[in-house]
N, C-alpha and C. Protein backbone atom coordinates (compact mmCIF):
# COMPACT_ATOMS: atom_id res chain seq x y z
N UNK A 1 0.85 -1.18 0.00
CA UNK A 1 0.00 0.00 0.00
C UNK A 1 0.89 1.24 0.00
N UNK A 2 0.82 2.44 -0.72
CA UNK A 2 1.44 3.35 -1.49
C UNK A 2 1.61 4.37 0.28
N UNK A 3 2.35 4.71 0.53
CA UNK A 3 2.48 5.28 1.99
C UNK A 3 1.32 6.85 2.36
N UNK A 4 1.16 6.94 0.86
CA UNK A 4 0.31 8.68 0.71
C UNK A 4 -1.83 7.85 1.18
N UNK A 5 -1.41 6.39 0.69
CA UNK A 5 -2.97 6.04 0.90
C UNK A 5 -2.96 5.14 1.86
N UNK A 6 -2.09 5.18 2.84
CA UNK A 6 -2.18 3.96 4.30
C UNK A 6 -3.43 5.15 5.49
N UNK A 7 -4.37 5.46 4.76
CA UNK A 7 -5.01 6.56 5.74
C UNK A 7 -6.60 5.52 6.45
N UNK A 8 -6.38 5.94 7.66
CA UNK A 8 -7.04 5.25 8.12
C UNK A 8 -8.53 5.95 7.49
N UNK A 9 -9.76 5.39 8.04
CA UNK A 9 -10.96 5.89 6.98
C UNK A 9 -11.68 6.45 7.95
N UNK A 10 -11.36 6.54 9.49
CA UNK A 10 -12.26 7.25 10.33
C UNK A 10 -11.29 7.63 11.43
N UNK A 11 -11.83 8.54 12.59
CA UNK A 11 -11.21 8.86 13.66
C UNK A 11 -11.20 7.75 14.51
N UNK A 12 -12.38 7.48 14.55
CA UNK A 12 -12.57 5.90 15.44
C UNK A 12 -11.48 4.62 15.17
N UNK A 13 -11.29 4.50 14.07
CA UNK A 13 -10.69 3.30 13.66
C UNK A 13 -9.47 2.95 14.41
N UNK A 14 -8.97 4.39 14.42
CA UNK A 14 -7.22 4.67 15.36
C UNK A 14 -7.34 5.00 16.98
N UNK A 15 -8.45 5.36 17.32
CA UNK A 15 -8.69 5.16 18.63
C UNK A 15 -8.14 4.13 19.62
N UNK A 16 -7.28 4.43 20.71
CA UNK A 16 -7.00 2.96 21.61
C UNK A 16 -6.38 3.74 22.92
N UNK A 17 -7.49 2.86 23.68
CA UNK A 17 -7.97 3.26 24.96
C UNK A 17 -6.70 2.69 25.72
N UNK A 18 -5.75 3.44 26.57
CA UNK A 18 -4.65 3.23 27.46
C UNK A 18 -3.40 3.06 26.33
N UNK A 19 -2.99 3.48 25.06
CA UNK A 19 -2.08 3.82 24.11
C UNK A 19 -0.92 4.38 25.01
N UNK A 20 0.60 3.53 25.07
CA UNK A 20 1.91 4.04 25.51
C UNK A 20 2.35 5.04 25.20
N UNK A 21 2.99 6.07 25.81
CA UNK A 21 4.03 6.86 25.69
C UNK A 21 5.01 7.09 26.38
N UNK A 22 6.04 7.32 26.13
CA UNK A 22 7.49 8.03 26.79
C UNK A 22 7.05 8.37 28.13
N UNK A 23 7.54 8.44 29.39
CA UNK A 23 6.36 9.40 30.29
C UNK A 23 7.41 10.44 30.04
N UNK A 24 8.18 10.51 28.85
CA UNK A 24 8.80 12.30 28.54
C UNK A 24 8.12 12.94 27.90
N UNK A 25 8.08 12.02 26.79
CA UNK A 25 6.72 12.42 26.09
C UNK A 25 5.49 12.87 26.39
N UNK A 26 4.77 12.30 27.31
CA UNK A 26 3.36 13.21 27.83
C UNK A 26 3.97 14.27 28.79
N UNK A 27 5.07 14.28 29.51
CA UNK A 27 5.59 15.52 30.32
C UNK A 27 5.59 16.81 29.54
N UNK A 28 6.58 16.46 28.61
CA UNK A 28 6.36 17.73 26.83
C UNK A 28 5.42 18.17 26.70
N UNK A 29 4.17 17.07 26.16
CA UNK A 29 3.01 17.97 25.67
C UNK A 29 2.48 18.06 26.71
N UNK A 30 2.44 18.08 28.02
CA UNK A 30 1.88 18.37 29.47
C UNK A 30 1.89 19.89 29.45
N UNK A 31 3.57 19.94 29.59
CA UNK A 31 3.68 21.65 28.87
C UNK A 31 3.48 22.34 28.19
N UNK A 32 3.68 21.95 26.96
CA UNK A 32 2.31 22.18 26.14
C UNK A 32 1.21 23.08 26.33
N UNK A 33 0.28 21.94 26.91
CA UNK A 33 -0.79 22.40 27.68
C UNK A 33 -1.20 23.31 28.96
N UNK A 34 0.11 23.60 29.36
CA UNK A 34 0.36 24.61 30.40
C UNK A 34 0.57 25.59 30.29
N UNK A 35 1.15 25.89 28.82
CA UNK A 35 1.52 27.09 28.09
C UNK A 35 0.30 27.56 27.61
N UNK A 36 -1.04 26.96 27.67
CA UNK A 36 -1.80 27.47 26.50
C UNK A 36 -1.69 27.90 25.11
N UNK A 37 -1.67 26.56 24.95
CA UNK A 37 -1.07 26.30 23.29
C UNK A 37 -1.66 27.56 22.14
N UNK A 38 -3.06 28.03 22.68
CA UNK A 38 -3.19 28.50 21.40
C UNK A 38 -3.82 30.06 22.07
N UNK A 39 -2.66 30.42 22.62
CA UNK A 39 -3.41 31.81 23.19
C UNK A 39 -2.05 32.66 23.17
N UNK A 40 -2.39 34.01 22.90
CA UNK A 40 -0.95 34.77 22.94
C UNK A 40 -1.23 34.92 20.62
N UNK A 41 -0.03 36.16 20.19
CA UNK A 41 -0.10 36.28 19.58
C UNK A 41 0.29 34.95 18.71
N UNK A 42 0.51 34.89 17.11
CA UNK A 42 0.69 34.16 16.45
C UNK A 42 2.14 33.13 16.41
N UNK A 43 3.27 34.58 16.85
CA UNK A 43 4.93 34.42 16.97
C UNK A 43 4.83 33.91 18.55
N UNK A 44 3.51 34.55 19.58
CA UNK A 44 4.18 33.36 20.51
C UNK A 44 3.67 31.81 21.00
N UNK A 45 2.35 31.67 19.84
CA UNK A 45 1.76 30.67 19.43
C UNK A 45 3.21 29.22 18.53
N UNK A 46 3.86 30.20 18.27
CA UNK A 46 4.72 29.63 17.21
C UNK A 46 5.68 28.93 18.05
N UNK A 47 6.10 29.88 18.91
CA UNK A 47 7.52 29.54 19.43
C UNK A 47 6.90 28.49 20.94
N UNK A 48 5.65 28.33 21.21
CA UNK A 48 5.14 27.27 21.78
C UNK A 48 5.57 25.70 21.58
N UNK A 49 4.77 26.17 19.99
CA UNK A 49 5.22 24.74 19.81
C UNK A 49 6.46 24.41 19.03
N UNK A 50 7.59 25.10 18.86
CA UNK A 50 9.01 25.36 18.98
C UNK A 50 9.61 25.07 19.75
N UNK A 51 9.14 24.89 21.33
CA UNK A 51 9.65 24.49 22.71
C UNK A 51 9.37 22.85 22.62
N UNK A 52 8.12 22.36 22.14
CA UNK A 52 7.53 21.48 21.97
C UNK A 52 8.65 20.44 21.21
N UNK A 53 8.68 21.18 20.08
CA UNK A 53 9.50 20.45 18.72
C UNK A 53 10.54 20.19 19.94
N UNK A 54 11.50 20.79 20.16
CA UNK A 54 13.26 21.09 20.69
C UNK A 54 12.85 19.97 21.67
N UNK A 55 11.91 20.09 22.80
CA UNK A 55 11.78 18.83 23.71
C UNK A 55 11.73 17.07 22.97
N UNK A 56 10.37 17.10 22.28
CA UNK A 56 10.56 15.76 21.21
C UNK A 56 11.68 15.33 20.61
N UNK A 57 12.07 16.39 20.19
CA UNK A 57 13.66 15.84 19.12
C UNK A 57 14.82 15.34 20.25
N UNK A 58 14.69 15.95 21.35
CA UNK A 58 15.84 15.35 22.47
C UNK A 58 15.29 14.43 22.70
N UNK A 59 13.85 13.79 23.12
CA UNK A 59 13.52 12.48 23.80
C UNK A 59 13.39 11.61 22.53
N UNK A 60 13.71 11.49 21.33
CA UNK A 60 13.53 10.59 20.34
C UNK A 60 14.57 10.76 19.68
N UNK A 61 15.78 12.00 20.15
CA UNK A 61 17.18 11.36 19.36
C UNK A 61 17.46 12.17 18.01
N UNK A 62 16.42 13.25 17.32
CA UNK A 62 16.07 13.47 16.28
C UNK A 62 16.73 15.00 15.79
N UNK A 63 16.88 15.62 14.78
CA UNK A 63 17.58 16.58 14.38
C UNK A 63 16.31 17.15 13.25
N UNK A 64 15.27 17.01 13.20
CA UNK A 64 13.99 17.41 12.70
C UNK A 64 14.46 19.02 12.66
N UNK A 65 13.97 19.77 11.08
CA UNK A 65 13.33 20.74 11.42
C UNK A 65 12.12 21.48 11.06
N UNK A 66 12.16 22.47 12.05
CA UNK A 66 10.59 22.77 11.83
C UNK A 66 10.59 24.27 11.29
N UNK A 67 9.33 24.77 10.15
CA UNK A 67 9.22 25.48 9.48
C UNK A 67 7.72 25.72 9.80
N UNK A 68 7.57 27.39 9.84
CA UNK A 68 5.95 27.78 9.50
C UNK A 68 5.80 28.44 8.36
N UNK A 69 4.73 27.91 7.35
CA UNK A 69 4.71 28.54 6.40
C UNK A 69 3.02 28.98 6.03
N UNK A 70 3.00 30.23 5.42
CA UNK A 70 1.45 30.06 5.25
C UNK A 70 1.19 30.87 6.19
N UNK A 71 1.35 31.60 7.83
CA UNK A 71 0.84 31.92 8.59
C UNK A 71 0.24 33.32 8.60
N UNK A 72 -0.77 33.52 8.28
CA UNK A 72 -1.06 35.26 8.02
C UNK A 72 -2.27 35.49 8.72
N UNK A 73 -2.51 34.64 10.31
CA UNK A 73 -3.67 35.45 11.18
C UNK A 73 -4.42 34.78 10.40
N UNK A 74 -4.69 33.85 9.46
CA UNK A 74 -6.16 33.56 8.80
C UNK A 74 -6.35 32.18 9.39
N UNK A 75 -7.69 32.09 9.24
CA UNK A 75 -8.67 31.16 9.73
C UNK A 75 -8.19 29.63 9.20
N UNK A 76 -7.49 30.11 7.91
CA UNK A 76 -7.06 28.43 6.87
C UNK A 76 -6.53 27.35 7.82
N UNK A 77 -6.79 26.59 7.36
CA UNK A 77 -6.79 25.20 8.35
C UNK A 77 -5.64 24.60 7.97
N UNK A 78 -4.85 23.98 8.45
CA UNK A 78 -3.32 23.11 8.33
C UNK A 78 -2.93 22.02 7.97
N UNK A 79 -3.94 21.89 6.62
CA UNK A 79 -3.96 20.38 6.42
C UNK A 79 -2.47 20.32 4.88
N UNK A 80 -2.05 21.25 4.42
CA UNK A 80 -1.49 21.46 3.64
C UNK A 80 0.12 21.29 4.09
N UNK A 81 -0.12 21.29 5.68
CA UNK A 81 1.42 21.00 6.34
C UNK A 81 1.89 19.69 6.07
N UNK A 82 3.00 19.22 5.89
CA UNK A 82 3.59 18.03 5.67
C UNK A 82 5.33 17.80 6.09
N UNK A 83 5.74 16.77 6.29
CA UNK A 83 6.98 16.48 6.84
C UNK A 83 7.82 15.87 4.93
N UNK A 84 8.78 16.22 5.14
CA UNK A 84 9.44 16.27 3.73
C UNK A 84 10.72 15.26 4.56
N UNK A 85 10.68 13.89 4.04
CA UNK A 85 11.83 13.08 4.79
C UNK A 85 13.08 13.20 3.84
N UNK A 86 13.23 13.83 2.71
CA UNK A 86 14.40 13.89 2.26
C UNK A 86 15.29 15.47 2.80
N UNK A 87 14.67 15.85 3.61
CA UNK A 87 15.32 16.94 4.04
C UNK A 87 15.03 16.70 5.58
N UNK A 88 14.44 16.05 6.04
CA UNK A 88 14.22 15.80 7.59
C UNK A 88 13.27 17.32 8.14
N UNK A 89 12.28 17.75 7.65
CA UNK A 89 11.82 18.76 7.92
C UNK A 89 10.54 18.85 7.84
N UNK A 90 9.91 19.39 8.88
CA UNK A 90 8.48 19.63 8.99
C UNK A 90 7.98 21.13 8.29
N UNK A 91 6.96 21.32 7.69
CA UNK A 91 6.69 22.36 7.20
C UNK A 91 4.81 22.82 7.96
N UNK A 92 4.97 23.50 9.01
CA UNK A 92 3.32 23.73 9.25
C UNK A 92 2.83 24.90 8.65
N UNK A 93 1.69 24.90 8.06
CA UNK A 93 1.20 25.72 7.29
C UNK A 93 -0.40 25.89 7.93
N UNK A 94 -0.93 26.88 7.58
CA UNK A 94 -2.17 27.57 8.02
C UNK A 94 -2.25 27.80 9.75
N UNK A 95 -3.50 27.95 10.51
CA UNK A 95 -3.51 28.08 11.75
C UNK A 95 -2.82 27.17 12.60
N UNK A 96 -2.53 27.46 13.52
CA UNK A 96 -1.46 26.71 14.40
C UNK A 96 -2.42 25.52 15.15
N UNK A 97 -2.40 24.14 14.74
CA UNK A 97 -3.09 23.12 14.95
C UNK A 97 -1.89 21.93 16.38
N UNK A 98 -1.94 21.80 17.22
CA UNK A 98 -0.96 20.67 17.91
C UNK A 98 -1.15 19.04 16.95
N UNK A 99 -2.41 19.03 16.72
CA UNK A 99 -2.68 17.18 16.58
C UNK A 99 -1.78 17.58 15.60
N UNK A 100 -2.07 18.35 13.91
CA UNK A 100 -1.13 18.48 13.04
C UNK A 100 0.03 18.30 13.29
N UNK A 101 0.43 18.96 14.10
CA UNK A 101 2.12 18.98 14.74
C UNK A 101 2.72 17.87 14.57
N UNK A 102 2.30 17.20 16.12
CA UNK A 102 1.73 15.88 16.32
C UNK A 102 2.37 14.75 15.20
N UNK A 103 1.10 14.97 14.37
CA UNK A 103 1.07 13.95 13.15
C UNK A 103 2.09 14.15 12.32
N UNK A 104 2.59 15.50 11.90
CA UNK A 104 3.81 15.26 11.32
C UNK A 104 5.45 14.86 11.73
N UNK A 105 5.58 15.38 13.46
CA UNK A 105 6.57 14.62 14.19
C UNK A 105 6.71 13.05 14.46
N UNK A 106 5.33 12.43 14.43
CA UNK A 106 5.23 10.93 14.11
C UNK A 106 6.07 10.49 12.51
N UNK A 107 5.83 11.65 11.61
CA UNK A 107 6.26 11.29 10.27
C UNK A 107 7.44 11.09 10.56
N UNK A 108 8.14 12.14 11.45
CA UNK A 108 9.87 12.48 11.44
C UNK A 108 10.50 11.25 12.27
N UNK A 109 9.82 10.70 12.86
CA UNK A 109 9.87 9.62 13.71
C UNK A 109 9.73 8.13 12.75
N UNK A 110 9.01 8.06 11.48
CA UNK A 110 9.16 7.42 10.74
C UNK A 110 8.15 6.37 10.65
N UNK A 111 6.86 6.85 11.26
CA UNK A 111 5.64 6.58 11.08
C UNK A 111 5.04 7.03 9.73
N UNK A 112 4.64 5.71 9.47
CA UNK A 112 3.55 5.54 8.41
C UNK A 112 2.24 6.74 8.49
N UNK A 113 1.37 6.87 7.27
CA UNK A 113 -0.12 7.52 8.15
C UNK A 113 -0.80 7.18 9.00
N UNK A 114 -1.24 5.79 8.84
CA UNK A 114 -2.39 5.17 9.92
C UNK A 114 -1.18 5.33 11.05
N UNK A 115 -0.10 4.95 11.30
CA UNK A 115 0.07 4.93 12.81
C UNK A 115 0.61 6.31 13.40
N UNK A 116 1.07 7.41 12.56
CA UNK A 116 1.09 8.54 12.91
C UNK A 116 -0.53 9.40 13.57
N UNK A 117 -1.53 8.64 12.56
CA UNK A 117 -3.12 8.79 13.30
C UNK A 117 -3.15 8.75 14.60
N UNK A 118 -2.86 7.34 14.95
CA UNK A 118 -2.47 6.39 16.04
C UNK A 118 -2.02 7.17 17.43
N UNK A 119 -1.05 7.85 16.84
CA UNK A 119 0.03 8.23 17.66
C UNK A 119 0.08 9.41 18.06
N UNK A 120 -0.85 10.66 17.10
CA UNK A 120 -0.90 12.36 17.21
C UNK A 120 -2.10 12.13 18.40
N UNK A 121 -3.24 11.33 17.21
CA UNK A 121 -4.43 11.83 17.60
C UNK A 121 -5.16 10.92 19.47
N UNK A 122 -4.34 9.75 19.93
CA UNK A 122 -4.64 9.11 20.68
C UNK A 122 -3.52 9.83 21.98
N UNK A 123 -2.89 11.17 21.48
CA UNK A 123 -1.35 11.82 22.38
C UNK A 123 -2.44 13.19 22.46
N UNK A 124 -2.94 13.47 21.65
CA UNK A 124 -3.69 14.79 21.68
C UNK A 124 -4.84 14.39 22.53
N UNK A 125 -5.38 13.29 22.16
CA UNK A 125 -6.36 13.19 23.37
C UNK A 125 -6.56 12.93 24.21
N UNK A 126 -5.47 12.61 24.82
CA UNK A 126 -5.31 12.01 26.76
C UNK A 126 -4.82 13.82 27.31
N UNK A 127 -3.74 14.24 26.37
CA UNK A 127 -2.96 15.56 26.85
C UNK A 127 -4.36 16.57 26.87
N UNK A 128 -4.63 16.74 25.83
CA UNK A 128 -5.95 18.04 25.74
C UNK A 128 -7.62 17.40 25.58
N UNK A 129 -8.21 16.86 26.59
CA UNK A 129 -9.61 15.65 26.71
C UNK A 129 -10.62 17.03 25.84
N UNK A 130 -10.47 18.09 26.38
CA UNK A 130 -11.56 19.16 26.44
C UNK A 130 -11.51 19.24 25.08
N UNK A 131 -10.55 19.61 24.66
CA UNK A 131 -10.45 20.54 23.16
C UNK A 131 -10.18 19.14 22.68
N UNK A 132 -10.21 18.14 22.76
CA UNK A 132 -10.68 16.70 21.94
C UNK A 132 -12.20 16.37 21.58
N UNK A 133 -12.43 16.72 23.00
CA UNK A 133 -14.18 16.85 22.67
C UNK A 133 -14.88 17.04 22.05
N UNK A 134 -13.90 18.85 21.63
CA UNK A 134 -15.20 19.71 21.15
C UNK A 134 -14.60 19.63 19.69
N UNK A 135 -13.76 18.74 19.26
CA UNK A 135 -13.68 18.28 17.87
C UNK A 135 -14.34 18.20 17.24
N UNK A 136 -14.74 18.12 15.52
CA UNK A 136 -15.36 17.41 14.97
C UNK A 136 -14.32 16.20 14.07
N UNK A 137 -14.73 15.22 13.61
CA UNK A 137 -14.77 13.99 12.55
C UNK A 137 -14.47 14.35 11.48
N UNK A 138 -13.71 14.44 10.52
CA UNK A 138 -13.72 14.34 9.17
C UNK A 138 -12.41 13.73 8.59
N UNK A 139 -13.43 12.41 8.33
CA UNK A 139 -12.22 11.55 7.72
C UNK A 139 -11.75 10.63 8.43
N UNK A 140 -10.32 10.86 8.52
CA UNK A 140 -9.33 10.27 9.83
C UNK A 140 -8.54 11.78 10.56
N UNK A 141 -9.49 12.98 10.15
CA UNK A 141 -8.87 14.29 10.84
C UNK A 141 -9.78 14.80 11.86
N UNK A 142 -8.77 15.08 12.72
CA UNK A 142 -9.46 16.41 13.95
C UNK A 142 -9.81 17.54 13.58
N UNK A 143 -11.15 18.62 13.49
CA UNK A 143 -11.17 19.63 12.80
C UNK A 143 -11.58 20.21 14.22
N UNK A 144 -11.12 21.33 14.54
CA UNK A 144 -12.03 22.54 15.42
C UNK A 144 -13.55 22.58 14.87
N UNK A 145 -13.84 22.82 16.03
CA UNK A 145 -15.57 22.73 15.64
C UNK A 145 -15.59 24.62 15.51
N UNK A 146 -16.41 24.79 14.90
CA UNK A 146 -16.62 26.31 14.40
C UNK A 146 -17.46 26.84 15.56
């Protein structure tokens, strides 16, 4: 199966109740979440999850980098972000999303799609329950509910 179509077909599908992590790993995005990921201007929205990146890449060994592109205060959604493995680099584009993040540091890590699903969206939802909640479904993506 072609690595661009290993996508799981629902949110549910990747769901799993008590899913491992690092306990560095949930400490990171703990902080994260302490920072108030998505409050403060855009540059200090950015450099949030910049602290984020720099923590992951030490607990997984990794030399990842990370790029924002696209960011102009607009509403556009971040699905256009992607991890580029011949340069080892993440590129986030549109509003500042964590699961996105997330899902593309699973890439840098060398996860497939379905288990990068696996791995953002089952890390996003133990770390942030609330703003998991008030998600909506589409697809195998987390969307902010409007």
């Amino acid at each position: 199966m072609p690595y661009s179509r290993n996508y799981p077909d629902t949110v549910a599908e990747v769901l799993r109740e008590g899913k491992k992590y690092k306990a560095d790993t949930l400490r990171a995005v703990k902080n994260l979440r302490r920072s108030k990921a998505w409050r403060g201007t855009l540059e200090e929205q950015q450099e949030k999850i910049k602290t984020l990146h720099q923590e992951l890449c030490s607990i997984y060994n990794l030399r990842t980098v990370l790029e924002f592109i696209g960011h102009n205060g607009t509403e556009e959604d971040s699905g256009s972000s992607r991890f580029d493995s011949s340069i080892d680099k993440i590129y986030l584009s549109g509003r500042i999303s964590v699961v996105t993040y997330l899902h593309e540091f699973a890439h840098a890590r060398g996860m497939d799609e379905r288990k990068a699903c696996i791995w953002s969206i089952n890390l996003f939802r133990r770390i942030f329950p609330n703003s998991y909640a008030r998600c909506t479904h589409d697809s195998h993506m987390l969307r902010r509910a409007s």
